[in-house]
PDB file of N, CA and C in Angstrom:
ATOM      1  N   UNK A   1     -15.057 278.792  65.288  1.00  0.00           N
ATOM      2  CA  UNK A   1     -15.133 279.046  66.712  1.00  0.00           C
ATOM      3  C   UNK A   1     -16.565 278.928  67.217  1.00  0.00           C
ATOM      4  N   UNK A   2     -17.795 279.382  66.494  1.00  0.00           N
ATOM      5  CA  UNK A   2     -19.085 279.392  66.544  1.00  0.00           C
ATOM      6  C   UNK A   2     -19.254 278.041  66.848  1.00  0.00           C
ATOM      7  N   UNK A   3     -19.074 277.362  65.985  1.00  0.00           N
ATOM      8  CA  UNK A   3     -19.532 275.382  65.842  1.00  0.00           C
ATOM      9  C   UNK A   3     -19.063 274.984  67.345  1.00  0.00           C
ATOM     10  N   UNK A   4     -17.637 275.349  67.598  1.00  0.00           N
ATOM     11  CA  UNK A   4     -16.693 274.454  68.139  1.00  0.00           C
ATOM     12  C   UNK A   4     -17.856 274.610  70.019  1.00  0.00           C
ATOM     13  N   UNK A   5     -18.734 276.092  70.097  1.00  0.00           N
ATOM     14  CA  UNK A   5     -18.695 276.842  71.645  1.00  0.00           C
ATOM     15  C   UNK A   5     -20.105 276.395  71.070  1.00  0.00           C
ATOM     16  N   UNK A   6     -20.815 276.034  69.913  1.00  0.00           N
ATOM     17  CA  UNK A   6     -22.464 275.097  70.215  1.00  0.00           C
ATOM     18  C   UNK A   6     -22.440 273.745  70.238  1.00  0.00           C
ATOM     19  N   UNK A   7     -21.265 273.094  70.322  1.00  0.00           N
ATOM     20  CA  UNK A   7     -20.750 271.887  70.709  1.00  0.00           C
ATOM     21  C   UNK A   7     -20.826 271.559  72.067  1.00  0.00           C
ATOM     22  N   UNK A   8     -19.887 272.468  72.321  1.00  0.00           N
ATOM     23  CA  UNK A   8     -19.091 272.563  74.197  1.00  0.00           C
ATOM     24  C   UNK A   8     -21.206 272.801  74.829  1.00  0.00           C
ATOM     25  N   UNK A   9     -21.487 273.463  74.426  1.00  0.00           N
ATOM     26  CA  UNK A   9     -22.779 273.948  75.310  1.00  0.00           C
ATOM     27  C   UNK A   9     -23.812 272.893  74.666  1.00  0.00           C
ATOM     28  N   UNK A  10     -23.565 272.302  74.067  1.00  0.00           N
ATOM     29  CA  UNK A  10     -24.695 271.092  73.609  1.00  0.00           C
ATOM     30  C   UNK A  10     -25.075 270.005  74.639  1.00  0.00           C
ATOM     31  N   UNK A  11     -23.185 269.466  74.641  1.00  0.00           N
ATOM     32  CA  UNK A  11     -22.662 268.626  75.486  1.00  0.00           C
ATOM     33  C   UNK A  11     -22.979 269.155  76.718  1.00  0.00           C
ATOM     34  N   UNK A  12     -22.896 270.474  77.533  1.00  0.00           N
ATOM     35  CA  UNK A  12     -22.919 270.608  78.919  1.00  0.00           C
ATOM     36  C   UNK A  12     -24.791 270.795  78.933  1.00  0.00           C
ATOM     37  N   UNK A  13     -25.031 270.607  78.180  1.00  0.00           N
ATOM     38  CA  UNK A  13     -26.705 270.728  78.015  1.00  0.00           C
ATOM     39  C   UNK A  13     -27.116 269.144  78.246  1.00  0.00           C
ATOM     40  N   UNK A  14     -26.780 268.253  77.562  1.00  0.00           N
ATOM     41  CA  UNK A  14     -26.663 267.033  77.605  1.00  0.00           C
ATOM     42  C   UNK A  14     -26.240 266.290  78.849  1.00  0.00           C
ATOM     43  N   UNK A  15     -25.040 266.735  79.257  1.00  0.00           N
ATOM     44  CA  UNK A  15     -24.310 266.344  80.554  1.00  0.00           C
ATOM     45  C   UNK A  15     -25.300 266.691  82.206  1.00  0.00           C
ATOM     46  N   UNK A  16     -26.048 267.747  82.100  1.00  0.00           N
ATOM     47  CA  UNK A  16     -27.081 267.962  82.876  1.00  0.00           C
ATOM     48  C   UNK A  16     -28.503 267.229  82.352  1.00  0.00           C
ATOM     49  N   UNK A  17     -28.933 267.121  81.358  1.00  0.00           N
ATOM     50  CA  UNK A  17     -30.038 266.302  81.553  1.00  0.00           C
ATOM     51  C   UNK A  17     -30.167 264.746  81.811  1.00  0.00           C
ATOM     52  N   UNK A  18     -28.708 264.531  81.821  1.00  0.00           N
ATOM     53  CA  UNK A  18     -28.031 263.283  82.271  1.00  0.00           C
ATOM     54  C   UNK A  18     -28.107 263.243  83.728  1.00  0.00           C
ATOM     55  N   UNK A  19     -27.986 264.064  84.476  1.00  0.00           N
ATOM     56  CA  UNK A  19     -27.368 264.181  85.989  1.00  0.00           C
ATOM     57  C   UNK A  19     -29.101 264.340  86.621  1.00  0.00           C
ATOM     58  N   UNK A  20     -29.871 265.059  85.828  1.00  0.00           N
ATOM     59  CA  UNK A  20     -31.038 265.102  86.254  1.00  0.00           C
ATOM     60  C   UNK A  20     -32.062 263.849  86.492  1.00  0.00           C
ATOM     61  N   UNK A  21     -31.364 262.889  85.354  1.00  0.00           N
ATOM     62  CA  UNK A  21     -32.198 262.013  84.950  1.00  0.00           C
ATOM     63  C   UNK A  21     -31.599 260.929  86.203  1.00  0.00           C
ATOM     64  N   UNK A  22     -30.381 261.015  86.657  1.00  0.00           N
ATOM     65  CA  UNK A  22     -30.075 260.093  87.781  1.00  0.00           C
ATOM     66  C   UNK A  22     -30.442 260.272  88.868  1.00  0.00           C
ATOM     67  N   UNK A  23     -30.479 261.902  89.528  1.00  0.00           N
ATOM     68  CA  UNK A  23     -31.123 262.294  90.270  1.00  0.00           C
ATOM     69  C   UNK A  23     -32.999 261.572  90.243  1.00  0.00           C
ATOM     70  N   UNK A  24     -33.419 261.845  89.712  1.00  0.00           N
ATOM     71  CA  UNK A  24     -34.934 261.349  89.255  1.00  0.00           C
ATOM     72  C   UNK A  24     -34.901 260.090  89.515  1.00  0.00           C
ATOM     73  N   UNK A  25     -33.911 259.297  88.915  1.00  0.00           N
ATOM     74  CA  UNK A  25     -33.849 257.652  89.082  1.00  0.00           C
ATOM     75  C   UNK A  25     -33.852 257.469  90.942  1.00  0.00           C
ATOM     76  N   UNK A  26     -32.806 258.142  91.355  1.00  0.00           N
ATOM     77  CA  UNK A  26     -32.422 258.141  92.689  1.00  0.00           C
ATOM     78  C   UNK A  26     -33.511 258.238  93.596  1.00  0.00           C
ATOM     79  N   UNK A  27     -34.350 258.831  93.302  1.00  0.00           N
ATOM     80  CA  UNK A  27     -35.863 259.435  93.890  1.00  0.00           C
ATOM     81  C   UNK A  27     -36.565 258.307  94.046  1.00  0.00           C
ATOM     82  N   UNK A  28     -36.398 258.125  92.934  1.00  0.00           N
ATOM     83  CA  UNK A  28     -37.560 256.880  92.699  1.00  0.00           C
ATOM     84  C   UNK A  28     -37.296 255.496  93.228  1.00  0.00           C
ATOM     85  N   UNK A  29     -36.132 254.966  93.310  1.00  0.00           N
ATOM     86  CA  UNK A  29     -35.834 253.803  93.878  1.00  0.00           C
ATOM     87  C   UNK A  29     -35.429 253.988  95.168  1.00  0.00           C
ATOM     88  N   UNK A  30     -35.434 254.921  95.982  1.00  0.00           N
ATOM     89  CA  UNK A  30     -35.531 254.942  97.132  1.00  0.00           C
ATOM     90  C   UNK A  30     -37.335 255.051  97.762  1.00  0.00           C
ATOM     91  N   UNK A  31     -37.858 255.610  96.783  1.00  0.00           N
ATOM     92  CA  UNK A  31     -39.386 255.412  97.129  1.00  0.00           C
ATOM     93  C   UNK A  31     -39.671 254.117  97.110  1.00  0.00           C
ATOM     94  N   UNK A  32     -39.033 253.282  95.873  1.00  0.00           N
ATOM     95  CA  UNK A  32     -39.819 252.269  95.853  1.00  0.00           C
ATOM     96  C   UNK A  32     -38.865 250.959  96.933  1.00  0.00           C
ATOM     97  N   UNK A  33     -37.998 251.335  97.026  1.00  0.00           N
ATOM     98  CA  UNK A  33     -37.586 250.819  98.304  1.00  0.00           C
ATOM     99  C   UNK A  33     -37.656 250.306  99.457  1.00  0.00           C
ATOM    100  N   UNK A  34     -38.954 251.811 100.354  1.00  0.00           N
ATOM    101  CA  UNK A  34     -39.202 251.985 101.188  1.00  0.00           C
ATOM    102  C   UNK A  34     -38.439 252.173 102.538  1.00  0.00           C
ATOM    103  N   UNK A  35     -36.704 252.199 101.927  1.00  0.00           N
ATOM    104  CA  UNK A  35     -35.996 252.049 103.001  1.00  0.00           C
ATOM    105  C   UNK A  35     -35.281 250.993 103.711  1.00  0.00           C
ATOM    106  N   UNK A  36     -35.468 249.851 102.670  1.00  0.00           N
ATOM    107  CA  UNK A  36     -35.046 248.600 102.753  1.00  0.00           C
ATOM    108  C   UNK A  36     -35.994 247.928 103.450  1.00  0.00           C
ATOM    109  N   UNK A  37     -37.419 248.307 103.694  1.00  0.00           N
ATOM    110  CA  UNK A  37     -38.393 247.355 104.109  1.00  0.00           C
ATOM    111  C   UNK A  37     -39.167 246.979 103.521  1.00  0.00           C
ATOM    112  N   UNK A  38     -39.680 245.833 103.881  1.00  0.00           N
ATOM    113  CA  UNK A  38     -39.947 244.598 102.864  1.00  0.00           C
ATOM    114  C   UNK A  38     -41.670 244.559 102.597  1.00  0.00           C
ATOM    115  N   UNK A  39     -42.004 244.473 101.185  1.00  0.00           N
ATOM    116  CA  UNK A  39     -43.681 244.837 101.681  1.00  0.00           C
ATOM    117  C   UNK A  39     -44.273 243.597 101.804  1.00  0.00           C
ATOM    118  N   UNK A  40     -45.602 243.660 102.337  1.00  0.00           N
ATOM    119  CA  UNK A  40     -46.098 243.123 103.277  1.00  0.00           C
ATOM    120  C   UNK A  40     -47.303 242.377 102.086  1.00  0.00           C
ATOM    121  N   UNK A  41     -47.863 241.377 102.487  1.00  0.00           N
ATOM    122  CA  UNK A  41     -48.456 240.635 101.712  1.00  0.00           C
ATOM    123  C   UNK A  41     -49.977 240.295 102.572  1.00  0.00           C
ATOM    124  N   UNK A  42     -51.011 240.882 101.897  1.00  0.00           N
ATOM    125  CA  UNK A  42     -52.242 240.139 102.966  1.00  0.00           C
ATOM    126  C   UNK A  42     -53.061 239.429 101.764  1.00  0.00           C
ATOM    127  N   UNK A  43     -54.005 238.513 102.606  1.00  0.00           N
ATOM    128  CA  UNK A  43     -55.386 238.276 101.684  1.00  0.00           C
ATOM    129  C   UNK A  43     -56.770 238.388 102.579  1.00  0.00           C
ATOM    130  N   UNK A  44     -57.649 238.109 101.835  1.00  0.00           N
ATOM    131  CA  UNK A  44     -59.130 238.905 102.600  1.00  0.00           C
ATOM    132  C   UNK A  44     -60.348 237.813 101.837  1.00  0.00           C
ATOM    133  N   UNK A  45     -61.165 237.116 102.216  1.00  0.00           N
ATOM    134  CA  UNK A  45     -62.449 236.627 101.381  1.00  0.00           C
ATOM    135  C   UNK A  45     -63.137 238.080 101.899  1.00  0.00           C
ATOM    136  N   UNK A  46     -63.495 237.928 100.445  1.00  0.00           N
ATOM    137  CA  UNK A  46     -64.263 239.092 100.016  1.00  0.00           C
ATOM    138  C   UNK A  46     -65.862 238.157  99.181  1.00  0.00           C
ATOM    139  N   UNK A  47     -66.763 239.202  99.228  1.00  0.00           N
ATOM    140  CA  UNK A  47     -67.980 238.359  98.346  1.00  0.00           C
ATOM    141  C   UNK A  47     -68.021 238.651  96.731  1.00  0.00           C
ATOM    142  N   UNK A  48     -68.297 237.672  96.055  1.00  0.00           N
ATOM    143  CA  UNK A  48     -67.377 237.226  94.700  1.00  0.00           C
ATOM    144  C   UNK A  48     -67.568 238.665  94.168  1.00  0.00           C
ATOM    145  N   UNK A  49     -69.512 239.056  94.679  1.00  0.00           N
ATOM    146  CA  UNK A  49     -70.132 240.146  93.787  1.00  0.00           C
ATOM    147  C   UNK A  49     -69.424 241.679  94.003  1.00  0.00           C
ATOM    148  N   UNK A  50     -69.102 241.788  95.321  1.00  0.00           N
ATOM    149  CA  UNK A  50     -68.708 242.827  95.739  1.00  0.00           C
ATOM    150  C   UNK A  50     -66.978 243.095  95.218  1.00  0.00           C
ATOM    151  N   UNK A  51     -66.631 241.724  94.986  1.00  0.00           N
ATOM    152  CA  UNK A  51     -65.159 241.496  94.323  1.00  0.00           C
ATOM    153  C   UNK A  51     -65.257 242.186  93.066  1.00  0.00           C
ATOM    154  N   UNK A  52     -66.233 241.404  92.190  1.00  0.00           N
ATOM    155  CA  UNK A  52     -66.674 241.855  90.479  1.00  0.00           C
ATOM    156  C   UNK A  52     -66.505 243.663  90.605  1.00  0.00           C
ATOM    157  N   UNK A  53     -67.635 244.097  91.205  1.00  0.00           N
ATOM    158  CA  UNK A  53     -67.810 245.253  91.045  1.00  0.00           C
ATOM    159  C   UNK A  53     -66.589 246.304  91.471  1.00  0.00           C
ATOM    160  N   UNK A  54     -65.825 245.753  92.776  1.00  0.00           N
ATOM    161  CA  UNK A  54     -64.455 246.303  93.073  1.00  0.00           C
ATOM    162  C   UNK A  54     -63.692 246.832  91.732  1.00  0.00           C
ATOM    163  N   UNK A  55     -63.305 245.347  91.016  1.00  0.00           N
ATOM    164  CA  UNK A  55     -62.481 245.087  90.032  1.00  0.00           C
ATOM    165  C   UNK A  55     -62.888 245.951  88.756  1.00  0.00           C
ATOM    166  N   UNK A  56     -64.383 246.241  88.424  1.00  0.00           N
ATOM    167  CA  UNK A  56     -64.969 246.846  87.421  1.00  0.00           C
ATOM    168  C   UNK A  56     -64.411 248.509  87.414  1.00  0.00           C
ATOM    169  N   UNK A  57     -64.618 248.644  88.597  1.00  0.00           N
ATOM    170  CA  UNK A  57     -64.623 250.222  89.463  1.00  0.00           C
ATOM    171  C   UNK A  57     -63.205 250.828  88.882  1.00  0.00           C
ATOM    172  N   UNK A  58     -62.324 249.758  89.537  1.00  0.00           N
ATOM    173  CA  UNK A  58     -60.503 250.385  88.977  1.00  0.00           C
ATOM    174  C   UNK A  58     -60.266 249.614  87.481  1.00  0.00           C
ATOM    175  N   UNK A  59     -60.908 249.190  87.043  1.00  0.00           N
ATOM    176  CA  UNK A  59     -60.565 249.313  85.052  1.00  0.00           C
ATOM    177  C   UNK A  59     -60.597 250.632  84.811  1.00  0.00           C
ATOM    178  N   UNK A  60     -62.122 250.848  85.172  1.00  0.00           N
ATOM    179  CA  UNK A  60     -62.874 252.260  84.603  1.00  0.00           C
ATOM    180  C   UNK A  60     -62.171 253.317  84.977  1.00  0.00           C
ATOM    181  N   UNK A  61     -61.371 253.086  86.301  1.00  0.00           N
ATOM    182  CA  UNK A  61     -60.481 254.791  87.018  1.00  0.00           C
ATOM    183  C   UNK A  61     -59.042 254.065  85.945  1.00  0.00           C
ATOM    184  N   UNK A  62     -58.759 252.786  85.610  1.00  0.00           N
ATOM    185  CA  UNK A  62     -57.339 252.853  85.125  1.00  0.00           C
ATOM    186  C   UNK A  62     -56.469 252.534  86.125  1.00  0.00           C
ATOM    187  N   UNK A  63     -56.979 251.992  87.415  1.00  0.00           N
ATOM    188  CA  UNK A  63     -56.110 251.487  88.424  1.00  0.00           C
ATOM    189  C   UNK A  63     -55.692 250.040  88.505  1.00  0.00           C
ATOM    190  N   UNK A  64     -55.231 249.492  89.315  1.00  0.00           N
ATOM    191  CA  UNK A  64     -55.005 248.033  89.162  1.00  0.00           C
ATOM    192  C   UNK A  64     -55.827 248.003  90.535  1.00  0.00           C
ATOM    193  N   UNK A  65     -56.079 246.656  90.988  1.00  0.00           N
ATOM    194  CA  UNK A  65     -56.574 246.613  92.515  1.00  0.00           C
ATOM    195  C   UNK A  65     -56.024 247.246  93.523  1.00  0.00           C
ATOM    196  N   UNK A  66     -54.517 246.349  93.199  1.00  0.00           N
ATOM    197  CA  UNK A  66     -53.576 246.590  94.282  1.00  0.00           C
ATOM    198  C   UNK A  66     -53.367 247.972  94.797  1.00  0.00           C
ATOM    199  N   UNK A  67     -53.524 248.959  93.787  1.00  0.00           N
ATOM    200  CA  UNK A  67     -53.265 250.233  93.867  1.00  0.00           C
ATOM    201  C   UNK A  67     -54.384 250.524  94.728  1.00  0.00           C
ATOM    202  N   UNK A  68     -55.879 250.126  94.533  1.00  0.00           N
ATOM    203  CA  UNK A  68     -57.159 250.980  95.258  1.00  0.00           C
ATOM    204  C   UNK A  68     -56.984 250.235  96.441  1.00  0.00           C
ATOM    205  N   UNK A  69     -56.255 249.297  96.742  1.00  0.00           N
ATOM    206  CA  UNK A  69     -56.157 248.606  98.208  1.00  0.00           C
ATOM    207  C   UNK A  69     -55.286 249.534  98.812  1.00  0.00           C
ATOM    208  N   UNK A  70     -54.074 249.631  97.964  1.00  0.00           N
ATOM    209  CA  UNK A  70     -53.098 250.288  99.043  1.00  0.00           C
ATOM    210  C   UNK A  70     -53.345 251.894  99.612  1.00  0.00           C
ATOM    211  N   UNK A  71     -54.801 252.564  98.024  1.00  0.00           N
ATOM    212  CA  UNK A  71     -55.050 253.729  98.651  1.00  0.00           C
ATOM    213  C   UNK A  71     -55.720 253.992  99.874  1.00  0.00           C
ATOM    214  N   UNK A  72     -56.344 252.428  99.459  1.00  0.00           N
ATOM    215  CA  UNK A  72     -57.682 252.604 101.224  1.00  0.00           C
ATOM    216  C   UNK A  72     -57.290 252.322 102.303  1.00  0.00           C
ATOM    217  N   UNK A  73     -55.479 251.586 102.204  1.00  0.00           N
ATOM    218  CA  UNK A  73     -55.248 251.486 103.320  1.00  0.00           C
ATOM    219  C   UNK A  73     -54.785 252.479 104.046  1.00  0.00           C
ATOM    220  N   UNK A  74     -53.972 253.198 102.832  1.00  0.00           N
ATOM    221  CA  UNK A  74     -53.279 254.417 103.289  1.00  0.00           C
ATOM    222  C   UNK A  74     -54.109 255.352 103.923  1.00  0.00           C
ATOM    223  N   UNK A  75     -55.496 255.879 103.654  1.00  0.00           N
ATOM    224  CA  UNK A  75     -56.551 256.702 103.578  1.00  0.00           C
ATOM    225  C   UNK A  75     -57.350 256.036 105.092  1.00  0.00           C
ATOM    226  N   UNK A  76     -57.110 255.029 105.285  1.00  0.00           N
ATOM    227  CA  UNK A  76     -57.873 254.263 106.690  1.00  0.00           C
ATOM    228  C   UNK A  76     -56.241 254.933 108.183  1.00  0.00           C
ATOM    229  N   UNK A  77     -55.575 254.617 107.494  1.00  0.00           N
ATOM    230  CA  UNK A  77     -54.426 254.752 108.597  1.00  0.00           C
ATOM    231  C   UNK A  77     -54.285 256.109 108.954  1.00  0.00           C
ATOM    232  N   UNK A  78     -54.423 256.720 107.691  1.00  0.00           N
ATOM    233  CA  UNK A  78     -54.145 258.714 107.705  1.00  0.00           C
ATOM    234  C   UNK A  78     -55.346 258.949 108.485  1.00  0.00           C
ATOM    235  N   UNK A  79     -56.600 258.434 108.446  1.00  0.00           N
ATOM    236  CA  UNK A  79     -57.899 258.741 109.249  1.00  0.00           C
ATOM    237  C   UNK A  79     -58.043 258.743 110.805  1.00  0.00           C
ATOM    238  N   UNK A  80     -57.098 257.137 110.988  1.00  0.00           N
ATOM    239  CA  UNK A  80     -57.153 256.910 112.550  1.00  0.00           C
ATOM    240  C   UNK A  80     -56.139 256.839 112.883  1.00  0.00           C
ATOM    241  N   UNK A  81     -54.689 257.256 112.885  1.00  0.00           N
ATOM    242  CA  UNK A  81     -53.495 257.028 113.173  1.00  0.00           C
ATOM    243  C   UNK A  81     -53.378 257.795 114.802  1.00  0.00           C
ATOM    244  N   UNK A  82     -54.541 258.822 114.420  1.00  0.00           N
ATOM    245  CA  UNK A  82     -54.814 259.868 115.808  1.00  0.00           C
ATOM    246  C   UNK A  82     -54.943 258.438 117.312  1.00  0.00           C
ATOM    247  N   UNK A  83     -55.480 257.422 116.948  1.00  0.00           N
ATOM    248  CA  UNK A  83     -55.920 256.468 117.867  1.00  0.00           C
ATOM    249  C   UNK A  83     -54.740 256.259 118.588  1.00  0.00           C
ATOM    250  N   UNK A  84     -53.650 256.131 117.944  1.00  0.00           N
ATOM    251  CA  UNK A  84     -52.554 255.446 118.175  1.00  0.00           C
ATOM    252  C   UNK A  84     -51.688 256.250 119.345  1.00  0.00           C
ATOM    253  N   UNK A  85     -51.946 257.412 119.095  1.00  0.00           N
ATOM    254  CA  UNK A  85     -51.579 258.462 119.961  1.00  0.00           C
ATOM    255  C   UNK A  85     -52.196 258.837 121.360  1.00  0.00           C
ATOM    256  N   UNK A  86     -53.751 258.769 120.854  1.00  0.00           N
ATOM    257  CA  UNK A  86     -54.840 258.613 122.084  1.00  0.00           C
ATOM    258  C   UNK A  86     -53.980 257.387 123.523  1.00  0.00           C
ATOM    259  N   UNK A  87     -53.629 256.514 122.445  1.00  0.00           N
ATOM    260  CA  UNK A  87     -53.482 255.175 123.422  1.00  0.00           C
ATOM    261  C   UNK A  87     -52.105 255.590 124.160  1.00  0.00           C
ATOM    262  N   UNK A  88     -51.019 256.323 123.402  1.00  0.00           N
ATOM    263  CA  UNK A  88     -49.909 256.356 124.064  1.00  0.00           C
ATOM    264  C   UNK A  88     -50.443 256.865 125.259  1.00  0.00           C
ATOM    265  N   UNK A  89     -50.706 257.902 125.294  1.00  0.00           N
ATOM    266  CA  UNK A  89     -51.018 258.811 126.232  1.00  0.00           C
ATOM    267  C   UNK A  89     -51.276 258.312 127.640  1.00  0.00           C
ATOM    268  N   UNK A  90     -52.241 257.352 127.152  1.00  0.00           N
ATOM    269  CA  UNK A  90     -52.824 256.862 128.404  1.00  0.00           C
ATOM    270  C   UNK A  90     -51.863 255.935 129.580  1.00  0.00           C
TER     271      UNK A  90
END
């Protein structure tokens, strides 16, 4: 009877870290989603040197570019988004 009820509770132990793990999945592909909008693609001349040293900068943090672009964009928009509001107003 012992075996049979650390079975049953193994399985319902199992059966939830299952449900968790879809939940988690669920999270995540709706983040990366964005909601069904489509991301956006830019380019920029940049100067080669100021490129080098960019690129040096996120090895050393462990980032990729793309990532320190999308933080500065994010970090530029969170800064002045106030503008956007200024303008409704008017």
């Amino acid at each position: 009877m012992g075996k049979l009820l650390d079975n049953v509770e193994a399985k319902e132990i199992l059966e939830n870290n299952i449900q968790e793990k879809v939940k988690k999945k669920s999270v995540a592909t709706d983040i990366a989603s964005n909601n069904g909008s489509k991301d956006k693609q830019i380019s920029a001349k940049v100067n080669e040197r100021m490129y080098g040293l960019f690129t040096q900068i996120n090895k050393a943090q462990g980032i990729s570019n793309n990532s320190a672009l999308n933080m500065i964009i994010s970090r530029y928009v969170r800064e002045n988004k106030g503008i956007l509001k200024e303008e409704e107003e008017i």
